[in-house]
Protein backbone atom coordinates (compact mmCIF):
# COMPACT_ATOMS: atom_id res chain seq x y z
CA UNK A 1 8.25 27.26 -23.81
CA UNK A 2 4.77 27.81 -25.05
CA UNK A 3 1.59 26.13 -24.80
CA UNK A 4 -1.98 26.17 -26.23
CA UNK A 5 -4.84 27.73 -24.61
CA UNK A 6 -6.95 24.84 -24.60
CA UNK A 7 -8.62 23.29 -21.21
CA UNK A 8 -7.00 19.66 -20.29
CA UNK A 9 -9.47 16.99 -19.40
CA UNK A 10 -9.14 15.53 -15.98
CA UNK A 11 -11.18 12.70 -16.62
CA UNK A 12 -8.93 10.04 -18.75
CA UNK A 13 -9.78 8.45 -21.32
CA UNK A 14 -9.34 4.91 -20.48
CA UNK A 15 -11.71 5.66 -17.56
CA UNK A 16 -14.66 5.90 -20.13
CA UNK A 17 -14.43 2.22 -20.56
CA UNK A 18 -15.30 1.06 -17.30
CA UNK A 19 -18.90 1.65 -17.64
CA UNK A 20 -18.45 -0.62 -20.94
CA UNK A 21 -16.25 -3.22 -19.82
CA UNK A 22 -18.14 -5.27 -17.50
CA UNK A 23 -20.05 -7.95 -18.90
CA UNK A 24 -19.14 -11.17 -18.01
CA UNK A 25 -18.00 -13.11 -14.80
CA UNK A 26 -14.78 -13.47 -16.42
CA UNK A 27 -14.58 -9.71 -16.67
CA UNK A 28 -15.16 -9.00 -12.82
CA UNK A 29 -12.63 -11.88 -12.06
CA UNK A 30 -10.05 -9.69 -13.54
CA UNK A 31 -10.75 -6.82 -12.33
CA UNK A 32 -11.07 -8.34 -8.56
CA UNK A 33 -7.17 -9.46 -9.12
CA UNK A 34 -6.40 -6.16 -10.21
CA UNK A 35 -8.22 -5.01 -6.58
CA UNK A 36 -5.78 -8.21 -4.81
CA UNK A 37 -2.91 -6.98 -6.57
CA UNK A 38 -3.51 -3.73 -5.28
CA UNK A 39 -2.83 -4.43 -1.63
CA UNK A 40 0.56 -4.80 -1.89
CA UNK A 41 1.76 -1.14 -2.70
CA UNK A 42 0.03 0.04 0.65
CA UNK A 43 2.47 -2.80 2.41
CA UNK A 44 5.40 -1.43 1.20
CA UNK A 45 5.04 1.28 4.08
CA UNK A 46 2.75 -0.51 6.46
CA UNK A 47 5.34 -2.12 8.51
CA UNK A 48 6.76 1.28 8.76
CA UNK A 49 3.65 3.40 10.20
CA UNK A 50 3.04 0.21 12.54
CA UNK A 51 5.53 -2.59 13.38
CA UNK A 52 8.55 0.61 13.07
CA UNK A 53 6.22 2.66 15.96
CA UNK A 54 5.90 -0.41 18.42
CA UNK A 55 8.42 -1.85 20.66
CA UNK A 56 8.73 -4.77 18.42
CA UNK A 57 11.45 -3.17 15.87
CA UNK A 58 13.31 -0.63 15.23
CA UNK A 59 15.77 1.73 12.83
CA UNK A 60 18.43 -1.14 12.03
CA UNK A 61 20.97 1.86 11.31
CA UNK A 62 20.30 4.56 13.98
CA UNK A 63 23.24 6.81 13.03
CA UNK A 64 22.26 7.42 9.56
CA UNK A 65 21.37 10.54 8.51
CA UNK A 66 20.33 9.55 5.02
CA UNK A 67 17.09 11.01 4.20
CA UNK A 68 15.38 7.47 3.63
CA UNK A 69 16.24 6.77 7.09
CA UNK A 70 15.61 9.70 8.44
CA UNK A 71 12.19 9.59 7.28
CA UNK A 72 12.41 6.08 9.47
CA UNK A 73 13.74 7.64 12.39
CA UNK A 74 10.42 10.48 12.42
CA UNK A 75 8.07 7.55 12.30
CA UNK A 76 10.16 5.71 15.21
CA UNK A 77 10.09 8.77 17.09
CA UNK A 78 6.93 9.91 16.40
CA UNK A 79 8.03 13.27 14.89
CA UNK A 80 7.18 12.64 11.41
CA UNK A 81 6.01 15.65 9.39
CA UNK A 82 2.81 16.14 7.61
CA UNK A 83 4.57 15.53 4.19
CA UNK A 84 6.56 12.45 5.05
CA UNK A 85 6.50 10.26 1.93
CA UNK A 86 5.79 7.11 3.50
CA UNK A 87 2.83 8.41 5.30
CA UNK A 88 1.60 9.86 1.86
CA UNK A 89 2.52 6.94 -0.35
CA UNK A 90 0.99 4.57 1.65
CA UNK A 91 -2.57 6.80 1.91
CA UNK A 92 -2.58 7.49 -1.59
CA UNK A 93 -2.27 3.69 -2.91
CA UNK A 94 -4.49 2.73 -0.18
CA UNK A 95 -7.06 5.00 -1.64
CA UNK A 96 -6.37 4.10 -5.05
CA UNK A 97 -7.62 0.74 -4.86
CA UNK A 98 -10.68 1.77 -2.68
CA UNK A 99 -11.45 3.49 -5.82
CA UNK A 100 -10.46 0.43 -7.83
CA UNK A 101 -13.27 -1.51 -5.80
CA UNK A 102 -15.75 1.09 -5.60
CA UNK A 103 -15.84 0.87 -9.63
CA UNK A 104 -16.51 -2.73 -10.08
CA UNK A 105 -19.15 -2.49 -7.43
CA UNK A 106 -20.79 0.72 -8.72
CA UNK A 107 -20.85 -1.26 -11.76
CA UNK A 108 -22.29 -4.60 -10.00
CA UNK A 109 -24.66 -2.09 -8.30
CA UNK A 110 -23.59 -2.61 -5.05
CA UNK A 111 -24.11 -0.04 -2.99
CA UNK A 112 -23.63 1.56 0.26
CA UNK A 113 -26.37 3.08 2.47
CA UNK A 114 -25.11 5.37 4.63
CA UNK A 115 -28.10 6.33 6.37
CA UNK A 116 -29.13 2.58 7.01
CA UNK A 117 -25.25 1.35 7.18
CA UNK A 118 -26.02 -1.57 5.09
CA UNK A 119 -24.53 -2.58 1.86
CA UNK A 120 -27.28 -3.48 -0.64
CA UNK A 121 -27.25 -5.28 -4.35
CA UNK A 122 -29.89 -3.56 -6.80
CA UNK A 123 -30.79 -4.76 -10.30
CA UNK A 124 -28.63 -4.67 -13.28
CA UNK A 125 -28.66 -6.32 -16.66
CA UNK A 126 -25.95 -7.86 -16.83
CA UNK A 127 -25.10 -10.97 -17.81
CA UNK A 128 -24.10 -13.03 -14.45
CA UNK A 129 -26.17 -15.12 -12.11
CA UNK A 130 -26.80 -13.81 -8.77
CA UNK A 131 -24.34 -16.13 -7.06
CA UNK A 132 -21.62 -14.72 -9.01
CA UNK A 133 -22.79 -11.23 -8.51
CA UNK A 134 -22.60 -12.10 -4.48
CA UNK A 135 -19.48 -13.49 -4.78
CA UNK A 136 -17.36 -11.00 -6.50
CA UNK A 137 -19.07 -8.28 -4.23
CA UNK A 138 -18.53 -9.93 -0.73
CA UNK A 139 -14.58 -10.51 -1.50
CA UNK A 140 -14.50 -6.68 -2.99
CA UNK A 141 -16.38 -5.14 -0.27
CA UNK A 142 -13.82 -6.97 2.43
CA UNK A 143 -10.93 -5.48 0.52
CA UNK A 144 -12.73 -2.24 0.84
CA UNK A 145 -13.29 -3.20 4.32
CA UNK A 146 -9.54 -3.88 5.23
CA UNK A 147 -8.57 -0.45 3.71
CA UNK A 148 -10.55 1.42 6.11
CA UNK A 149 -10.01 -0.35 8.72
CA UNK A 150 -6.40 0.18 8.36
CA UNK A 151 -6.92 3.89 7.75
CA UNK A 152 -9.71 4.83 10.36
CA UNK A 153 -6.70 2.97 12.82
CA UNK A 154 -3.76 5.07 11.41
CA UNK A 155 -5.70 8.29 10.64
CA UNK A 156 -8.59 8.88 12.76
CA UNK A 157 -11.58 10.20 10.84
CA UNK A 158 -10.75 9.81 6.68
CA UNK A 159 -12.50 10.55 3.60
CA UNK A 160 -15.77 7.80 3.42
CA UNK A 161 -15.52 7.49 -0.55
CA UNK A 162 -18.12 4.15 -1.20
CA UNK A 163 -18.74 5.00 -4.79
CA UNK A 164 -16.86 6.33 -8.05
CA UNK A 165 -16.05 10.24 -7.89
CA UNK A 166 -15.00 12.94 -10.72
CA UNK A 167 -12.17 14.92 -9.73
CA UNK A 168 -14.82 17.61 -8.99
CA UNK A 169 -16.99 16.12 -6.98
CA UNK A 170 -13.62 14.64 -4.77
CA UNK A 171 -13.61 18.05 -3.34
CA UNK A 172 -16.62 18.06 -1.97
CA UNK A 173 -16.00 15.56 0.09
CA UNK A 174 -14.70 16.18 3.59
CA UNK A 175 -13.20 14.14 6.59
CA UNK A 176 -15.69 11.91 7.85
CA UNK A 177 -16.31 10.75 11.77
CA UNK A 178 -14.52 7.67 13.15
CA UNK A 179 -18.25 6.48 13.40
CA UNK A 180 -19.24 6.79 10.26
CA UNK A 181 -15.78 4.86 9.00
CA UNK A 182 -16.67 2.23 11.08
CA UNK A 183 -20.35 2.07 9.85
CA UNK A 184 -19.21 0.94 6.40
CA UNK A 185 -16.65 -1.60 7.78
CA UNK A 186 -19.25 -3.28 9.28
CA UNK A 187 -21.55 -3.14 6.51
CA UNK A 188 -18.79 -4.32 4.47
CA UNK A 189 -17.59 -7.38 6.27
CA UNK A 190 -21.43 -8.28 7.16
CA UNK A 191 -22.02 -8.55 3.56
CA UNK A 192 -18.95 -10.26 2.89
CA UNK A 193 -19.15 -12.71 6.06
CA UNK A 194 -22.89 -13.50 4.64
CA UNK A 195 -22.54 -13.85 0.87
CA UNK A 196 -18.58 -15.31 0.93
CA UNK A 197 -17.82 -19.17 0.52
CA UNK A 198 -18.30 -21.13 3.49
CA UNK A 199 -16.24 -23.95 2.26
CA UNK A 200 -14.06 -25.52 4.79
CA UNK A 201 -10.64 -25.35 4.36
CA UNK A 202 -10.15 -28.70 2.81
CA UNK A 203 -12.55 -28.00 -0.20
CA UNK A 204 -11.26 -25.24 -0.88
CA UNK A 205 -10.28 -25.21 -4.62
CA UNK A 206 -6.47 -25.02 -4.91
CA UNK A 207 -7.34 -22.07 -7.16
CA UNK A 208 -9.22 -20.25 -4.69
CA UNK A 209 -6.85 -20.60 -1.50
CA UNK A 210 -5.94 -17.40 -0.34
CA UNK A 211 -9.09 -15.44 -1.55
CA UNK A 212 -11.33 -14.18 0.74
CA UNK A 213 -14.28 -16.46 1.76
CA UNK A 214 -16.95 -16.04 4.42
CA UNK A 215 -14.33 -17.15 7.28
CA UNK A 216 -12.00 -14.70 6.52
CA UNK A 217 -14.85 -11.72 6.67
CA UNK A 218 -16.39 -13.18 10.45
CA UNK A 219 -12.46 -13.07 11.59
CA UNK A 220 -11.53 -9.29 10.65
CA UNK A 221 -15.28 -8.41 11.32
CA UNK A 222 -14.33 -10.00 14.83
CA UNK A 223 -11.12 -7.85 14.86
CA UNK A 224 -12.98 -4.74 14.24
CA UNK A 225 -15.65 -6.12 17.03
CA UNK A 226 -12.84 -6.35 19.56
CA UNK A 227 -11.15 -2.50 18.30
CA UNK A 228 -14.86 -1.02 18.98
CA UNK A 229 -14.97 -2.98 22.48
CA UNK A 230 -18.06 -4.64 21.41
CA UNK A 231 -17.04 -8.25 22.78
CA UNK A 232 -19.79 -9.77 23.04
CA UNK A 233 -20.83 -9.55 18.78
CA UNK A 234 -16.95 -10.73 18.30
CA UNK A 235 -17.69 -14.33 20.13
CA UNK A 236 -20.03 -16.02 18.25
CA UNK A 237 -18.56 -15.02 14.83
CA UNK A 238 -15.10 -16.67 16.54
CA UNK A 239 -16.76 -20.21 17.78
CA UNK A 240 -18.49 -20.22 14.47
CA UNK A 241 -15.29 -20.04 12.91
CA UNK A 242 -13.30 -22.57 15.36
CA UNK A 243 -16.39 -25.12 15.04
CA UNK A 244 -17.22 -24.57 11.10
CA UNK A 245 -14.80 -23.51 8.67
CA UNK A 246 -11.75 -26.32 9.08
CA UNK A 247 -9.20 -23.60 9.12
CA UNK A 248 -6.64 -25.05 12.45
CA UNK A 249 -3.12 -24.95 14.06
CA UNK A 250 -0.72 -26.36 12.39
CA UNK A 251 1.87 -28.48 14.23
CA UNK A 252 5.12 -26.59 13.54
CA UNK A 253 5.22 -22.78 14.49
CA UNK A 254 7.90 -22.53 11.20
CA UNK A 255 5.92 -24.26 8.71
CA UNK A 256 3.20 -21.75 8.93
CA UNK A 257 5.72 -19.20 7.27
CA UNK A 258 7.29 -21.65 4.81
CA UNK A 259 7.49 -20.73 1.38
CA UNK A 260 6.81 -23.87 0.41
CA UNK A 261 3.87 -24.34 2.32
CA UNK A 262 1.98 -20.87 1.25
CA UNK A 263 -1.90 -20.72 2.00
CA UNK A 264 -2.34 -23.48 4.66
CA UNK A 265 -4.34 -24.80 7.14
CA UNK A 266 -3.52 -21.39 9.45
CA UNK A 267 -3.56 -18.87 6.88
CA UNK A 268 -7.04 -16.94 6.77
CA UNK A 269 -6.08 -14.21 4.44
CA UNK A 270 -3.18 -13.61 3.03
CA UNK A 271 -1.50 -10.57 0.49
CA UNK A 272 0.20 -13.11 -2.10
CA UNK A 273 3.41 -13.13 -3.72
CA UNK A 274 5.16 -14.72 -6.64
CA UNK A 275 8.66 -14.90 -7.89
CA UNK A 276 10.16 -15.55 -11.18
CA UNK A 277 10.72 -12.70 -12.49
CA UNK A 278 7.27 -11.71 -12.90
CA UNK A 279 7.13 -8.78 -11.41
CA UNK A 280 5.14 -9.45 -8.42
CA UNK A 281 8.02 -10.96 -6.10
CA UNK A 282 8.32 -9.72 -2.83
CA UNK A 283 10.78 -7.61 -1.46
CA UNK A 284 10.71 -8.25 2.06
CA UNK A 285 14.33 -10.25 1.92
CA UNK A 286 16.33 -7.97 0.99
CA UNK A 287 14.56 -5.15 2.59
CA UNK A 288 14.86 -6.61 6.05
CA UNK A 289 17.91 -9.00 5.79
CA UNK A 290 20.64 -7.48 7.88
CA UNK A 291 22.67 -4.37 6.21
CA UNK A 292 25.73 -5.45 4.80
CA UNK A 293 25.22 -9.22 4.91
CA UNK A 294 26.49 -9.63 1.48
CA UNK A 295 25.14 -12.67 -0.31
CA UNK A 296 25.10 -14.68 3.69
CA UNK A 297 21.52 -13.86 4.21
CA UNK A 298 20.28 -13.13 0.51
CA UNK A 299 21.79 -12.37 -2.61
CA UNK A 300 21.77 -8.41 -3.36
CA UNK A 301 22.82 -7.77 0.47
CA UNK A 302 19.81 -6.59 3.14
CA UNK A 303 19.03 -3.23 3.91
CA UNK A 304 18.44 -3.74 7.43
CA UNK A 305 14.89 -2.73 8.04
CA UNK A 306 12.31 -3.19 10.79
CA UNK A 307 15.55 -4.13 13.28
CA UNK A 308 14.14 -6.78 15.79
CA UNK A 309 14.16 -4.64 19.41
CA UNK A 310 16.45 -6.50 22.06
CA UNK A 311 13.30 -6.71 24.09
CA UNK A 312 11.44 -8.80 21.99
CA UNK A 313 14.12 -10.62 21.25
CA UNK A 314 14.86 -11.15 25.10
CA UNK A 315 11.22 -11.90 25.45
CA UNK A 316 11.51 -15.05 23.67
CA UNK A 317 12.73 -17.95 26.52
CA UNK A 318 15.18 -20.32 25.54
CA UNK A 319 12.26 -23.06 25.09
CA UNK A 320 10.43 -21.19 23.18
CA UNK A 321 10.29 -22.86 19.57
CA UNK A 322 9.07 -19.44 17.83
CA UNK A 323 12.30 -17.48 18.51
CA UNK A 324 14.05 -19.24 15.60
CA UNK A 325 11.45 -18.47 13.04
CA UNK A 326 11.18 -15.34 14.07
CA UNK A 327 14.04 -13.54 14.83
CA UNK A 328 17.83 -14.46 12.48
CA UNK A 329 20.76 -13.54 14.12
CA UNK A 330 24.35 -12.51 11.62
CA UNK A 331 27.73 -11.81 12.35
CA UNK A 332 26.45 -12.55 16.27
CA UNK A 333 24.90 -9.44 16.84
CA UNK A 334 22.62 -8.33 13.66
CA UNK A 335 19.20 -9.59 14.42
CA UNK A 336 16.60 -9.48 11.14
CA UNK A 337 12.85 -11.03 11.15
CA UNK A 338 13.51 -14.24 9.39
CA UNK A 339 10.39 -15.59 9.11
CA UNK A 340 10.24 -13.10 5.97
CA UNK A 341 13.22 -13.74 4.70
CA UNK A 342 13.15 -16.84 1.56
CA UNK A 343 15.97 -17.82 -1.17
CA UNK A 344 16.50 -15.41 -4.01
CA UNK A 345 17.47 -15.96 -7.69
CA UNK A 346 16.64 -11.92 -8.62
CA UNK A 347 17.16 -9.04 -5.78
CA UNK A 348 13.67 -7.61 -4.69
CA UNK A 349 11.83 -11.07 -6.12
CA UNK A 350 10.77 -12.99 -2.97
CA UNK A 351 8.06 -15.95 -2.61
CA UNK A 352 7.39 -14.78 0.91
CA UNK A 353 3.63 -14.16 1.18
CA UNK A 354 2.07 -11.75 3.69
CA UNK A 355 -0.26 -13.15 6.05
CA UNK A 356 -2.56 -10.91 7.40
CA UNK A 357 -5.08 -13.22 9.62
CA UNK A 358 -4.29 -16.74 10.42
CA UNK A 359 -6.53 -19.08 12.86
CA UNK A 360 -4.26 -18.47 16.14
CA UNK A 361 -5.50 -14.80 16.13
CA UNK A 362 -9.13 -16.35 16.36
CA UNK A 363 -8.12 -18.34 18.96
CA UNK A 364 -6.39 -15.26 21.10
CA UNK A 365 -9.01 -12.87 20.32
CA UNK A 366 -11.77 -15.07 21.52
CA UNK A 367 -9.37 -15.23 24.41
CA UNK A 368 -9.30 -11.58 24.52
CA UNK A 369 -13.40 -11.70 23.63
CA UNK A 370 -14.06 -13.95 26.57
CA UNK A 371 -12.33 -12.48 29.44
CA UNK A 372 -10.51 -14.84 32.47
CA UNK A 373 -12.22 -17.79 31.67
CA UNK A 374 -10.99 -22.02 31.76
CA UNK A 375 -11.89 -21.14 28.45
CA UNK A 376 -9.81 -18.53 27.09
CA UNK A 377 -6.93 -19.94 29.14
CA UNK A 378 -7.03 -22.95 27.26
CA UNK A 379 -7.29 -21.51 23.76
CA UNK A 380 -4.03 -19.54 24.90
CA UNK A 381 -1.95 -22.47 25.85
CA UNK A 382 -2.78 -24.03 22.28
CA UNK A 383 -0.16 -21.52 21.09
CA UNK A 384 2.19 -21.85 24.15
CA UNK A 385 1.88 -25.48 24.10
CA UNK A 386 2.91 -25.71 19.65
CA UNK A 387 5.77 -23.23 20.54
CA UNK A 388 7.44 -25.33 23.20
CA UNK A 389 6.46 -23.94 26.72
CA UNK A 390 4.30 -25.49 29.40
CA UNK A 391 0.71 -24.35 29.47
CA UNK A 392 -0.13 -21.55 32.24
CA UNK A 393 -2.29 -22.79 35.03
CA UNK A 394 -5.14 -20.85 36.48
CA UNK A 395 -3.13 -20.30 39.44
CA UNK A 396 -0.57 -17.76 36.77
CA UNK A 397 -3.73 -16.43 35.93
CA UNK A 398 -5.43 -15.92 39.31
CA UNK A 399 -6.40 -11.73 38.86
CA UNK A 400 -7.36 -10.16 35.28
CA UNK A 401 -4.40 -7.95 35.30
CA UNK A 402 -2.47 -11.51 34.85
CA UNK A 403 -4.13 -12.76 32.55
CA UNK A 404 -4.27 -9.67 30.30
CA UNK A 405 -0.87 -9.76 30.99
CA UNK A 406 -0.08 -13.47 29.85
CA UNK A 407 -2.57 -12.59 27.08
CA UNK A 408 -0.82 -9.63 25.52
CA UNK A 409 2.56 -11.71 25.83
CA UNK A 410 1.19 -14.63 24.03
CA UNK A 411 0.30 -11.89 21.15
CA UNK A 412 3.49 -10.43 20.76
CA UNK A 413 5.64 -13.41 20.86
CA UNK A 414 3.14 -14.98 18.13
CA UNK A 415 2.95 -12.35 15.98
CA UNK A 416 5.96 -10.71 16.29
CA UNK A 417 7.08 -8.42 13.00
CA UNK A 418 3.73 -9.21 11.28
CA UNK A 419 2.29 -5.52 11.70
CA UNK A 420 0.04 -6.63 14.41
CA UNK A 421 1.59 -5.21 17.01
CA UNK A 422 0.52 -1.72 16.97
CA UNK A 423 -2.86 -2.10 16.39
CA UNK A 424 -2.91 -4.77 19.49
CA UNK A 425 -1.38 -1.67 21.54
CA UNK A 426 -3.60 0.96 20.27
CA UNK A 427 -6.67 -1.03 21.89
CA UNK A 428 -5.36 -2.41 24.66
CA UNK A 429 -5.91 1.00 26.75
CA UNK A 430 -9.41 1.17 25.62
CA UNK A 431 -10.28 -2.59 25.41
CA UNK A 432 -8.66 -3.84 28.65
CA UNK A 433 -6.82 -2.38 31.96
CA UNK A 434 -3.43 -3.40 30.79
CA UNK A 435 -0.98 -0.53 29.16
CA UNK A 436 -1.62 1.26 25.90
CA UNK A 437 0.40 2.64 23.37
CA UNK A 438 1.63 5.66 25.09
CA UNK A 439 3.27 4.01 28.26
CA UNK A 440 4.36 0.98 26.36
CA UNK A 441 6.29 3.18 23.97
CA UNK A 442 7.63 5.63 27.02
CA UNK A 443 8.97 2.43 28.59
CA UNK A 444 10.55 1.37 25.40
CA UNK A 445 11.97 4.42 24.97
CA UNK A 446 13.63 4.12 28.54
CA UNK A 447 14.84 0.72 27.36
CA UNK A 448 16.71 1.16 24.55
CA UNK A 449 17.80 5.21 24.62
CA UNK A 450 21.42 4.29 25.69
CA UNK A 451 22.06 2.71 22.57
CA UNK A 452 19.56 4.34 20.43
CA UNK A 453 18.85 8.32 18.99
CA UNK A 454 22.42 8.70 19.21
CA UNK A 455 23.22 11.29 16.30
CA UNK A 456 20.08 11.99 14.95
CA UNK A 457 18.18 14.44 15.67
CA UNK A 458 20.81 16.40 16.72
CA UNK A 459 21.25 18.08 19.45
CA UNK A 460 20.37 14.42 20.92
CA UNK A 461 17.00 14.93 22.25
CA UNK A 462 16.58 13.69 26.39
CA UNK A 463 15.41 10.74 27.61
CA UNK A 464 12.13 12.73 28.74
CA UNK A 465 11.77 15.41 25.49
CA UNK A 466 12.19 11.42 22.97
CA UNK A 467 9.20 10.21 25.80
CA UNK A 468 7.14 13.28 25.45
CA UNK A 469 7.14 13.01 21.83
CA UNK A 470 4.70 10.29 22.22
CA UNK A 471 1.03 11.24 23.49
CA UNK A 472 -2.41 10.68 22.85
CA UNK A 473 -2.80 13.20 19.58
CA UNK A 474 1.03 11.00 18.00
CA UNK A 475 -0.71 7.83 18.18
CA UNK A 476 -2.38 9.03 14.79
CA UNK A 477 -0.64 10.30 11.78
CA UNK A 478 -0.99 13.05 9.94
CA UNK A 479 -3.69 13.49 6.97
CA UNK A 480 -0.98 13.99 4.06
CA UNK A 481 -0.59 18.11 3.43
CA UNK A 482 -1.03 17.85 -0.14
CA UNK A 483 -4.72 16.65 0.47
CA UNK A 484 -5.45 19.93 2.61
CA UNK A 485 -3.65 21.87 0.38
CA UNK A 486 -4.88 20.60 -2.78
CA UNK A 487 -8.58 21.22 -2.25
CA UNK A 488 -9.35 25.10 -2.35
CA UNK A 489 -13.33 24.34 -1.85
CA UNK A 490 -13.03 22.72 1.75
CA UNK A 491 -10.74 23.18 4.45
CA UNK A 492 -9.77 19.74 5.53
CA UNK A 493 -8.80 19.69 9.37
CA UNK A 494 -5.37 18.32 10.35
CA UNK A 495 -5.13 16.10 12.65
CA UNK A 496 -4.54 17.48 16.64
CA UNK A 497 -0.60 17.75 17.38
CA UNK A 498 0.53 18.51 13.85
């Protein structure tokens, strides 16, 4: 084999173009699909690295020792290596469309102050009015905004990249503090929350529903309120969105996930999908449709991922209208999150959508916001009452320790299998005096380690080595080796515990 001496350029060509392309509002509507589209390859292992690590679900074939599931079993057990796949795949496409958005706001010149923490719009020349300009920026900087929000959660401190880099200058950059991550969420979602639509739900154009508006930005900017214990900014950005933007319950739990009913009244934001061969079906159906099921579930058989937990699914009381949404049961004992699950004509081409907020998350985290109050009770038995049960009195809720406890049931059972579980359990030992993620995962360890971790690892790891696997330092991931490796100008720190 031989090759010529010449030096390869890193920068590609069809990058050249970008400072050339934009130039209409047609142009920027394109590329801000191309920035939608790209949050679904980070979902492909999000419900591994979160719903997987809670008590919610587990590895649907714990005896396998496959390396796919393997690679399950490390994340379920918090063992996972600092070159696991998932972890990497999932960091490296969320990054990649970071640096989608940060190009087609460079080229809006939208910018980021870090000093200030304040997203600013500067001149430009080009040919769109200033609405337009706002409007393409605020639902680009939330996507940004989501991104890091999701990584500063999984990862700790991660590289703050707000603007378009060279390959060089990449390696320049090092790990950044939580702070500082947090500092451009907020300027991101501020700018979003004050430059979005603030159309009510029912004006929404049916061509717009699903995009992010100025409702959407107040409720994740309320999200990342309640993560940073700030409470008290989270409130008013919740009643303005309960008294102003028309999103509400619906009255049937299961219509909220029907794929025939995608981007209703409930759904706030929402990671779309569309079958038909297109190429941008889902694959949630016959990724989490029970393992040999055949063509009884979905056609193409079900791998059996993200396994429903017998706790959860114990959790659920017999009146409780959710449970049938939520969790499918096959051959009697073969449970599988059916509210993902929709008809198939072509394996791996689903209609299901992924919702990410919907309006009963305001309601529980201005619950959550408010503290014991008539209040917040009442906003919680809105969801108790639409799933069936009777509402809680203040006598069930008499200390705080009850009521975060009623709270942080009403949570699961709600969003069960919708990678909101986690998170909710990484901030509960910071945001309130009920359990964090540590003891909650010790306990479900206890739970299910008769039945569970049977052949793999082997030896069969103890009851109290499989509980000590899971501390303070596991509750983050690792930063991907191949980012510390590949960067001989900085050494990037790894992350304590790996």
């Amino acid at each position: 084999m031989v090759s010529c001496n010449k030096n390869i350029d890193l920068f590609p060509q069809s990058n050249i173009t970008t400072a050339n392309y934009y130039n209409t509002i047609g142009d920027f509507q394109i590329a801000l699909t191309g920035c939608y589209n790209g949050l679904r390859a980070p979902l492909l292992e999000e419900w591994k690295l979160t719903e997987l690590r809670s008590d919610n679900t587990d590895l649907g074939n714990p005896s396998s020792k496959s390396v796919p599931n393997r690679d399950l079993s490390d994340l379920d057990m918090f063992i996972p290596n600092v070159s696991h796949q998932g972890i990497y795949n999932y960091w490296i496409s969320s990054y990649f469309n970071v640096r989608n958005v940060n190009v087609m706001l460079d080229s809006l010149n939208i910018n980021y102050d870090q000093t200030s923490g304040t997203v600013n719009m500067g001149s430009s020349d080009l040919n769109i009015s200033v609405a337009d300009k706002k409007s393409v920026a605020s639902e680009a900087c939330f996507i940004r905004a989501y991104h890091y929000f999701n990584l500063v959660r999984l990862f700790g401190g991660v590289f703050l990249v707000h603007e378009p880099l060279s390959p060089f200058d990449a390696t320049s950059v090092n790990r950044t503090s939580v702070n500082e991550i947090y500092k451009l969420i907020i300027a991101d979602l501020q700018y979003a929350a004050n430059n979005g639509s603030t159309s009510k739900y029912a004006d929404i154009p049916a061509t717009s529903l699903g995009r992010v508006n100025a409702w959407t930005a107040k409720a994740l900017l309320a999200k990342v309120y309640l993560t940073l214990d700030r409470k008290a900014d989270a409130i008013p950005l919740l009643n303005d969105i309960i008294a102003n933007s028309g999103y509400g319950l619906l009255p049937n739990y299961s219509d909220i996930f029907s794929y025939t009913n995608e981007v209703n009244k409930e759904i706030m934001f929402v990671i779309r999908y569309k079958a038909g061969g297109l190429g941008l079906g889902s694959p949630w159906p016959n990724n989490f449709a029970p393992l040999l099921s055949g063509s009884a579930v979905v056609i193409g058989d079900g791998q059996g991922y993200n396994t429903p937990t017998a706790e959860i699914n114990n959790l659920y009381t017999a009146t409780d209208l959710r449970k049938a949404t939520n969790i499918g049961v096959y051959a009697t004992t073969k449970l599988y999150p059916k509210k993902f699950i929709s008809p198939l004509s072509i394996v791996n081409d689903g209609e299901t959508d992924w919702i990410v907020i919907r309006y009963s998350d305001v309601l529980l985290m201005l619950a959550e916001a408010q503290g014991n109050t008539a209040s917040s009770l009442a906003l919680i038995n809105q969801t108790r009452v639409r799933a069936g049960l009777t509402p809680l009195l203040a006598t069930d809720v008499a200390t705080t320790a009850n009521f975060e406890k009623e709270l942080v049931k009403e949570r699961r059972l709600e969003f069960a299998f919708e990678n909101v579980r986690w998170f909710d359990m990484l901030r509960y030992n910071k945001t309130m005096t009920t359990q964090g993620a540590v003891a909650l995962i010790q306990a479900h360890y206890a739970t299910i380690y008769s039945v569970q971790y049977v052949q793999y690892p082997s030896p069969r790891a103890t009851l109290a080595q499989l509980q000590a696997y899971v501390n303070e330092n596991k509750l983050l991931l690792p930063i991907p080796q191949r980012e510390i490796d590949n960067n001989t100008t900085l050494v990037i720190p790894q992350n304590p515990g790996y």
